[in-house]
C-alpha atoms as a PDB file:
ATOM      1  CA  UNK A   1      15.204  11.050  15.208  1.00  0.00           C
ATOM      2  CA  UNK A   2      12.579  13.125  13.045  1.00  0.00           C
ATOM      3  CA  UNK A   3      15.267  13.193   9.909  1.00  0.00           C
ATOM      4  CA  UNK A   4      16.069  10.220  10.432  1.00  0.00           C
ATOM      5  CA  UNK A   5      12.108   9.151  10.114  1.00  0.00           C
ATOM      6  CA  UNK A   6      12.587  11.590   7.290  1.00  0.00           C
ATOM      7  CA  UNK A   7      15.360  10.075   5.512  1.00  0.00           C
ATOM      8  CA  UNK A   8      14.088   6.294   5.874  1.00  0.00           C
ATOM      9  CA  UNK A   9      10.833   7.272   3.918  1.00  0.00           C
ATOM     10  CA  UNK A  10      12.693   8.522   0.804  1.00  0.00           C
ATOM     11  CA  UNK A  11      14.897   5.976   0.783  1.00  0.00           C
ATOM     12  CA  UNK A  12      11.868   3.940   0.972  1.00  0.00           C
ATOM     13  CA  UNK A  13      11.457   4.101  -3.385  1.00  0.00           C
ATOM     14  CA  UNK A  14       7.775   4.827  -2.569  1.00  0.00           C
ATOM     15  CA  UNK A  15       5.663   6.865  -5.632  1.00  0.00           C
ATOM     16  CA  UNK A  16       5.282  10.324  -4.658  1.00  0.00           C
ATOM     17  CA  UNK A  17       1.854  10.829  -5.008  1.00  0.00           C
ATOM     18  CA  UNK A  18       1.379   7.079  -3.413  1.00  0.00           C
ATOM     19  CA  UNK A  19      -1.900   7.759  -0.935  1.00  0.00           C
ATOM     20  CA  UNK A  20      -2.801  11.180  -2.171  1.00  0.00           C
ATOM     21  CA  UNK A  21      -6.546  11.936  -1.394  1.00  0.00           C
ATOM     22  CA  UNK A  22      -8.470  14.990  -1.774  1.00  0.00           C
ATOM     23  CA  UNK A  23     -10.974  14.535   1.284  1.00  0.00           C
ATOM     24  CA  UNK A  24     -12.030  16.947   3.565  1.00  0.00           C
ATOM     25  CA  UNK A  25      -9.755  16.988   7.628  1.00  0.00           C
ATOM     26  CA  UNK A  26     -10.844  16.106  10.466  1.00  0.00           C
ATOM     27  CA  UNK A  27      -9.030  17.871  13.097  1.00  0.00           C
ATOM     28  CA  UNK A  28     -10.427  19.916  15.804  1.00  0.00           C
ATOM     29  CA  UNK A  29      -7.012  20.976  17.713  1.00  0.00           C
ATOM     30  CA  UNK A  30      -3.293  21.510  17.225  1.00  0.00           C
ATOM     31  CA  UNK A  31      -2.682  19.403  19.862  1.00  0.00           C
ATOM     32  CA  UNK A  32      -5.084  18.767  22.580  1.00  0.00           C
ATOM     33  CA  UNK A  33      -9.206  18.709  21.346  1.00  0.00           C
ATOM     34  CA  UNK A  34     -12.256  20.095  22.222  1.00  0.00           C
ATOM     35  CA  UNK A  35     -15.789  19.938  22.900  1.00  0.00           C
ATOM     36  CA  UNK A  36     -16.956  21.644  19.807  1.00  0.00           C
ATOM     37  CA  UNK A  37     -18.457  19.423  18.105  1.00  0.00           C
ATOM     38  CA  UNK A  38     -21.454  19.782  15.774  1.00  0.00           C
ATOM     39  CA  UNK A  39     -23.798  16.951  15.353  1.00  0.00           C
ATOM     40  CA  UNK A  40     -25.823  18.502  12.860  1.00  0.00           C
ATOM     41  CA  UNK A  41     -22.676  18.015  10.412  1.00  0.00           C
ATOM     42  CA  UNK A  42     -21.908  14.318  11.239  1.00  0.00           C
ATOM     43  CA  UNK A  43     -23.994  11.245   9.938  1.00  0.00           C
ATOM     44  CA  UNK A  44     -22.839   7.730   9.825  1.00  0.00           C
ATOM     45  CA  UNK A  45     -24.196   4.555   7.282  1.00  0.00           C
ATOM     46  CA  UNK A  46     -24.127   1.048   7.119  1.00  0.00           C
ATOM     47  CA  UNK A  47     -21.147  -0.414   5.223  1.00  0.00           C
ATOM     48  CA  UNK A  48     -23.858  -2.689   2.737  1.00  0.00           C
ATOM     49  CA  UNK A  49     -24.927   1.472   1.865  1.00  0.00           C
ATOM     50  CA  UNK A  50     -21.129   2.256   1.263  1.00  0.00           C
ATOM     51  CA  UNK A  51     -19.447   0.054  -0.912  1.00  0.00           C
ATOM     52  CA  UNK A  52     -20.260  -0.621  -4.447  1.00  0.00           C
ATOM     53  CA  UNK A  53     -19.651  -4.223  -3.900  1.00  0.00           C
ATOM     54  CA  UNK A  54     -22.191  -5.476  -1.306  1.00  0.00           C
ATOM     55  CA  UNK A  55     -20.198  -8.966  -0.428  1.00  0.00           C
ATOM     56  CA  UNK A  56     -17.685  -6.797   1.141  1.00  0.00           C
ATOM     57  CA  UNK A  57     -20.128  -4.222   2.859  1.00  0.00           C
ATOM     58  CA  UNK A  58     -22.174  -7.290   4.353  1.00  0.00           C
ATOM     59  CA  UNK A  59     -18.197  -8.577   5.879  1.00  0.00           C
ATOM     60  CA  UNK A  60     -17.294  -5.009   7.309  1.00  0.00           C
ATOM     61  CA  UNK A  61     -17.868  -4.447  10.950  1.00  0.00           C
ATOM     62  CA  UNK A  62     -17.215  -0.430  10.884  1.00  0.00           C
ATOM     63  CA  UNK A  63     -20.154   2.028  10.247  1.00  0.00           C
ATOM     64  CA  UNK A  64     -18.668   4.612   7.946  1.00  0.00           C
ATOM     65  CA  UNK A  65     -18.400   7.756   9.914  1.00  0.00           C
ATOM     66  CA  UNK A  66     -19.352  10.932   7.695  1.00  0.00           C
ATOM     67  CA  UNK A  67     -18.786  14.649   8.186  1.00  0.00           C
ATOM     68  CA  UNK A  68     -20.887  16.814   6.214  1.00  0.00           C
ATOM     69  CA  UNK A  69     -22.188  13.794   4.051  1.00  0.00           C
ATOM     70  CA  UNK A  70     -18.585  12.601   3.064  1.00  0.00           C
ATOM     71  CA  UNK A  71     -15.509  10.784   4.216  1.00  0.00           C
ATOM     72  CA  UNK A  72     -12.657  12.622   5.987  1.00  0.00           C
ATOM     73  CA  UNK A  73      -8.568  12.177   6.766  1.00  0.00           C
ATOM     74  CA  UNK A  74      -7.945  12.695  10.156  1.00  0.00           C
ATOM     75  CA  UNK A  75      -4.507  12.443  11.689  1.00  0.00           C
ATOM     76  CA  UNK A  76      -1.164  14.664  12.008  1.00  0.00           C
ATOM     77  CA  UNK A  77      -1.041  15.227   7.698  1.00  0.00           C
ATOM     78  CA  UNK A  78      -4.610  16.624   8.712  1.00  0.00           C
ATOM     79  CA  UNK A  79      -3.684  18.606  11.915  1.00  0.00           C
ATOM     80  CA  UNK A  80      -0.299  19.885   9.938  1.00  0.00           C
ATOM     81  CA  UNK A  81      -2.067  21.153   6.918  1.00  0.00           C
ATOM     82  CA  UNK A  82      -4.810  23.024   9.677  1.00  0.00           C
ATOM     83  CA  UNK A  83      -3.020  24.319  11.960  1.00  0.00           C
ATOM     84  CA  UNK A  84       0.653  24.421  10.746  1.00  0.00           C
ATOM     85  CA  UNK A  85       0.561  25.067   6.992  1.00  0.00           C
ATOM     86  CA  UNK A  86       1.364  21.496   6.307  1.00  0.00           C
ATOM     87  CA  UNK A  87       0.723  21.178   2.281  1.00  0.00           C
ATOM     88  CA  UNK A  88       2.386  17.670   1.107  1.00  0.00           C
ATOM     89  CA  UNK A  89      -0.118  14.920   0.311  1.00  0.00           C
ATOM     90  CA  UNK A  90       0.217  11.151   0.490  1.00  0.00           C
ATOM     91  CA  UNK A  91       1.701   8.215   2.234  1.00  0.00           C
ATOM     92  CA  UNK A  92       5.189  10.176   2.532  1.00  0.00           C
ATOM     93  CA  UNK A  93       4.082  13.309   3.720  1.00  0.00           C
ATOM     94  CA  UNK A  94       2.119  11.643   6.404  1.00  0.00           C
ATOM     95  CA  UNK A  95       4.704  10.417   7.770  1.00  0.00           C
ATOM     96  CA  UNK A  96       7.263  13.842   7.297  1.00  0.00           C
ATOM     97  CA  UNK A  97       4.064  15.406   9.228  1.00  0.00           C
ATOM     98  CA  UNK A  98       3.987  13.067  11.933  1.00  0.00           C
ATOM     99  CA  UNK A  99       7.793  13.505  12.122  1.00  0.00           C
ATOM    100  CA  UNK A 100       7.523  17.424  12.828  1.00  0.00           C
ATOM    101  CA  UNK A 101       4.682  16.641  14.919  1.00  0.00           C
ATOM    102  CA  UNK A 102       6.477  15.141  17.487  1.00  0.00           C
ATOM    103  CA  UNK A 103       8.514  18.156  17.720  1.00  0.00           C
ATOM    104  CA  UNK A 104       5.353  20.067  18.441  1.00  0.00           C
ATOM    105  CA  UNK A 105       3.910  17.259  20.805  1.00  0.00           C
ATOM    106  CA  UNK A 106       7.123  16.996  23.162  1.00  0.00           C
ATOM    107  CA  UNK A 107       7.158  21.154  23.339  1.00  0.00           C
ATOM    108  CA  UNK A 108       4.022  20.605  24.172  1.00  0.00           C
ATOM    109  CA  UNK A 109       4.535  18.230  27.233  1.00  0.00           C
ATOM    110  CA  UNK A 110       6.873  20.318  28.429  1.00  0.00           C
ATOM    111  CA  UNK A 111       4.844  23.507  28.733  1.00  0.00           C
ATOM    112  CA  UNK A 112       1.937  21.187  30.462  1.00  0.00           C
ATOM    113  CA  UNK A 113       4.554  19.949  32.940  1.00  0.00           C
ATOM    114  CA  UNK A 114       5.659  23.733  34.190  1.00  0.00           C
ATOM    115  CA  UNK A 115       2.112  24.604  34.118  1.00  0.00           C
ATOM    116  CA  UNK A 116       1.211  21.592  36.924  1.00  0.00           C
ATOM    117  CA  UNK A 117       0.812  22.979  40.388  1.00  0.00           C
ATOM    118  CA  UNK A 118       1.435  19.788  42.746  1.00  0.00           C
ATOM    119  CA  UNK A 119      -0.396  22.189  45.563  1.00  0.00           C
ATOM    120  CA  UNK A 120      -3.449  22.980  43.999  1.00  0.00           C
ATOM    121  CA  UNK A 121      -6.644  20.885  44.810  1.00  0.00           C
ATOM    122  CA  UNK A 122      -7.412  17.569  42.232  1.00  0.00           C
ATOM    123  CA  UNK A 123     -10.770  17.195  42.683  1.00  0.00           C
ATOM    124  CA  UNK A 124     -13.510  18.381  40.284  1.00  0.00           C
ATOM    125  CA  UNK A 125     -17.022  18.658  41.663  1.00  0.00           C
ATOM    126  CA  UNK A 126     -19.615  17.097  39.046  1.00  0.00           C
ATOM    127  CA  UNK A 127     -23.436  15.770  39.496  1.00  0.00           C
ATOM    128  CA  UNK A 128     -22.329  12.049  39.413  1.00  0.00           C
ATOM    129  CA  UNK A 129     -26.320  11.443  39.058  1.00  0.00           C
ATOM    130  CA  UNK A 130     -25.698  12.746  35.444  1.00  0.00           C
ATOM    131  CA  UNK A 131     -28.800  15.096  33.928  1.00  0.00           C
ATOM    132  CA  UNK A 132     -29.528  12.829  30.824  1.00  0.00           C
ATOM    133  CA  UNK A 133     -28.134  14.967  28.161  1.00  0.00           C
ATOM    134  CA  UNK A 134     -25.725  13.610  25.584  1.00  0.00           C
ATOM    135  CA  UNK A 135     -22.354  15.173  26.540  1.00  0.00           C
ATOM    136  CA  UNK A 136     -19.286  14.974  24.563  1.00  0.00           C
ATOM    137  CA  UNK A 137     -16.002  14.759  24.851  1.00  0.00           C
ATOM    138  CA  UNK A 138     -13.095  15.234  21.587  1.00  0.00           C
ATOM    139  CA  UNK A 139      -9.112  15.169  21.738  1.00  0.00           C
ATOM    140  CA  UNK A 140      -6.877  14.447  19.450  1.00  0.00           C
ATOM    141  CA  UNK A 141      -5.086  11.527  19.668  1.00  0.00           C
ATOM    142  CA  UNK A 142      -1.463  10.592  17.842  1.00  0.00           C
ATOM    143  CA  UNK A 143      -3.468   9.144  15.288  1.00  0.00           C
ATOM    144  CA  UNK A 144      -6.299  11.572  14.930  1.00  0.00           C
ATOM    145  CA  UNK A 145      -9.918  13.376  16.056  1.00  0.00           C
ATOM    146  CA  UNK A 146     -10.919  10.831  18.738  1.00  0.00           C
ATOM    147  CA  UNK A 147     -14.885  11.021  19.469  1.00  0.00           C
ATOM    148  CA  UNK A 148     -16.595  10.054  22.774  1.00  0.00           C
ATOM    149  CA  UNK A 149     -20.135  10.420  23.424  1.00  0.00           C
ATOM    150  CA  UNK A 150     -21.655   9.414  26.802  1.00  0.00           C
ATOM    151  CA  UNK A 151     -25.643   9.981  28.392  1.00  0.00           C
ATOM    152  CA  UNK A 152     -25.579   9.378  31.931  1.00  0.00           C
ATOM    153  CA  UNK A 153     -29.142   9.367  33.962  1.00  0.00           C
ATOM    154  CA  UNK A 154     -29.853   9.052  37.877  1.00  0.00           C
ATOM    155  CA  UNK A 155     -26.462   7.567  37.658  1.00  0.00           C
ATOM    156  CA  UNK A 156     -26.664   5.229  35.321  1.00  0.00           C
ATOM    157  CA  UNK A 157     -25.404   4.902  31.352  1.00  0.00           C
ATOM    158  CA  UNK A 158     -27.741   5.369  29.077  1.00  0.00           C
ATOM    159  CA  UNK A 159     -25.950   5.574  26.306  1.00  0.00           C
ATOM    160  CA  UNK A 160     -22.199   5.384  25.025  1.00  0.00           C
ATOM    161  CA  UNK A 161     -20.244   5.769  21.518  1.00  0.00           C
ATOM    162  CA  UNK A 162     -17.035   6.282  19.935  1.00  0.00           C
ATOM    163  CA  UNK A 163     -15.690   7.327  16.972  1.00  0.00           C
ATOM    164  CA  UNK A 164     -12.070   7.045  17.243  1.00  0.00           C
ATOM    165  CA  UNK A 165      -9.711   7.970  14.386  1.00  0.00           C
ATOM    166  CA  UNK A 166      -9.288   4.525  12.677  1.00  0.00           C
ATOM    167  CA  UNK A 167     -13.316   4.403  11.878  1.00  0.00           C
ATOM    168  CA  UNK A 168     -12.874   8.125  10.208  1.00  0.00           C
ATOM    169  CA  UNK A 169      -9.838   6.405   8.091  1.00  0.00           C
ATOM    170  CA  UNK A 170     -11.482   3.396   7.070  1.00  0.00           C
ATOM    171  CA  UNK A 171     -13.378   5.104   4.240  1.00  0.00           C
ATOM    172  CA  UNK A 172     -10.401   7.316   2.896  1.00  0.00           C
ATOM    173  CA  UNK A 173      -7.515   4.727   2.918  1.00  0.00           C
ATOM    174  CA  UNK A 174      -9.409   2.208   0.499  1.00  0.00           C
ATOM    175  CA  UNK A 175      -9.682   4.807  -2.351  1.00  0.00           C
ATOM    176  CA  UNK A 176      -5.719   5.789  -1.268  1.00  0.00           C
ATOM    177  CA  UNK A 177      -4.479   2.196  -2.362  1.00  0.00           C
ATOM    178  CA  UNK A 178      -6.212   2.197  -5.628  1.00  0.00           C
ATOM    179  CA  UNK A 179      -4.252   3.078  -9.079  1.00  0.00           C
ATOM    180  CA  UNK A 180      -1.044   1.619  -7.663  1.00  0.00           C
ATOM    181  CA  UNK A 181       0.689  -2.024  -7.088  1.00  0.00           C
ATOM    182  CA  UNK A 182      -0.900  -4.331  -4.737  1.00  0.00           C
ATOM    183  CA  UNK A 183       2.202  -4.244  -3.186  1.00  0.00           C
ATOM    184  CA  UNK A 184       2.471  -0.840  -2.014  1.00  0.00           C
ATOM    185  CA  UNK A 185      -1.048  -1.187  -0.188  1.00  0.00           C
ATOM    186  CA  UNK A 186       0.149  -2.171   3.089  1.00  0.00           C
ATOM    187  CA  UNK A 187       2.548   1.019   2.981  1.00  0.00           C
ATOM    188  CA  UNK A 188      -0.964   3.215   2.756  1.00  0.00           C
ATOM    189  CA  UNK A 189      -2.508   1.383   5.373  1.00  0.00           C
ATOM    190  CA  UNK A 190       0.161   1.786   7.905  1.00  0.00           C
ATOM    191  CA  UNK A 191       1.076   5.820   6.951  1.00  0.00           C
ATOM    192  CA  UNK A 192      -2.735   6.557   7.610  1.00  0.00           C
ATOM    193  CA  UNK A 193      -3.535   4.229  10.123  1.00  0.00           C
ATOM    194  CA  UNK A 194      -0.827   1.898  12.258  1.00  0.00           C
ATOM    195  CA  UNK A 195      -3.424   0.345  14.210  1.00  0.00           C
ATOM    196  CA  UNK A 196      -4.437  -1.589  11.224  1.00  0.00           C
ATOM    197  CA  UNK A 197      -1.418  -2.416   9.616  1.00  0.00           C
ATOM    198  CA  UNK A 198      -1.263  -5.872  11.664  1.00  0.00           C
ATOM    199  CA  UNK A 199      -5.100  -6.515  10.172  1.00  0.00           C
ATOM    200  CA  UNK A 200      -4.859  -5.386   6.842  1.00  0.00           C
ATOM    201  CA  UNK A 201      -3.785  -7.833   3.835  1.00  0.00           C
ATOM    202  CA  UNK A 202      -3.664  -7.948   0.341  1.00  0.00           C
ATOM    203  CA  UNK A 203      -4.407 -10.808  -1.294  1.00  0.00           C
ATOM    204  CA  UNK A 204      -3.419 -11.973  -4.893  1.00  0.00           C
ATOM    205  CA  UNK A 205      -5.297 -13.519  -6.822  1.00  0.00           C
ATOM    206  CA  UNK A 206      -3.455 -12.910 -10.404  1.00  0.00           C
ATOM    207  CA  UNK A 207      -0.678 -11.019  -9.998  1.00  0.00           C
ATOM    208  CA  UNK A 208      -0.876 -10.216 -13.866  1.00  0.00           C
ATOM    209  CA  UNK A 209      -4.533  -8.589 -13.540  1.00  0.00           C
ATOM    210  CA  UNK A 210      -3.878  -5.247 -11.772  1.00  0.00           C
ATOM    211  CA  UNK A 211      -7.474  -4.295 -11.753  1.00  0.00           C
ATOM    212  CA  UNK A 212      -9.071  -6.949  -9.179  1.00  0.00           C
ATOM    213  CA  UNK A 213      -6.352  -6.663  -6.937  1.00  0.00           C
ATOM    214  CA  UNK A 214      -7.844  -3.837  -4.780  1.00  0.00           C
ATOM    215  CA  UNK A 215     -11.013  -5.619  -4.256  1.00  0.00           C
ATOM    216  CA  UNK A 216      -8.873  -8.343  -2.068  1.00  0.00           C
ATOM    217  CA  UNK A 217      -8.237  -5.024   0.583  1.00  0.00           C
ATOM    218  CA  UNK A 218      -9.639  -7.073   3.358  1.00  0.00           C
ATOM    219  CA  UNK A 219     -11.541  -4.213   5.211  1.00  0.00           C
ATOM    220  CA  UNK A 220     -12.268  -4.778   8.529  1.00  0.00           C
END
């Protein structure tokens, strides 16, 4: 199944360097997550702060998510080039990484089902009252760093957040369609991010002007 995956993408006639960015990863874990995560390097703006063009930063309804004061790629290109030595860039190598990260993943499921003792107890003992401190809570999902940040006080939600991996993608697969035909933009959208692919259009306007075409990315 993963060279088959493989095989369909070349055969695909996509540019090589189709979706090539140069951003920063976000990827916290090989396979699971963690809890390490350091506010102090993450910062989020407005959309209207974003964008160059404000029309489209007043229609977005996703904050831009920052790490260290820029956008990031987060997914299994990102884990593969962390944790595996992953080096390919671009809409086919995310998919070749998510190929070989199955692989990984279902060697993975296996270990965590020998490792489950049906005997041992279930229950873990908490303060359900909650203490008021922000707590936090990271894994990595099949399509990147998932984020979930929770304040609970005399038992009661004070405050809750996400920042799941389509939000950290928003920012990095605009700037990945640009330089090449509108019509390879919905194969960038879905290689970084499938959840989108069934909200994410392109538009033409004039199909002989190349330039405005990436301004019709409707980015949600």
């Amino acid at each position: 199944h993963v060279e088959f995956i493989k095989n369909c993408v070349l055969e695909a006639g996509l540019p090589k360097d189709l979706g090539v960015v140069n951003q920063p990863l976000m990827a916290m874990d090989a396979t699971y997550g963690t809890n390490d995560f350091d506010m102090d390097k993450f910062s989020e703006v407005l959309p209207e702060a974003w964008y160059d063009e404000p029309d489209i930063g007043k229609k977005a309804c996703s904050v831009i998510p920052l790490w260290e004061g820029t956008n990031v790629e987060t997914g299994p290109r990102a884990r593969m080039e962390k944790f595996a030595g992953f080096k390919d860039k671009g809409v086919i190598a995310q998919h070749a990484a998510r190929a070989d990260e199955m692989l990984k993943n279902y060697d993975a499921c296996l270990e965590a089902l020998d490792a489950i003792d049906p005997a041992a107890p279930a229950n873990v003992s908490y303060d359900k009252r909650g203490t008021g401190e922000l707590g936090f809570g990271v894994i990595e999902g099949p399509r990147g760093t998932d984020v979930h940040m929770a304040q609970v006080k005399d038992g009661k939600t004070q405050f809750y957040s996400a920042i799941v991996p389509t939000t950290w993608n928003i920012p990095t697969m605009g700037p990945a369609t640009e330089g090449f035909h509108h019509e390879f933009g919905p194969h960038v959208i879905r290689a970084y991010d499938p959840c989108l692919s069934c909200a994410t259009h392109v538009m033409v306007v004039d199909d002989e002007d190349k330039s405005i075409l990436k301004n019709e990315m409707v980015r949600i």
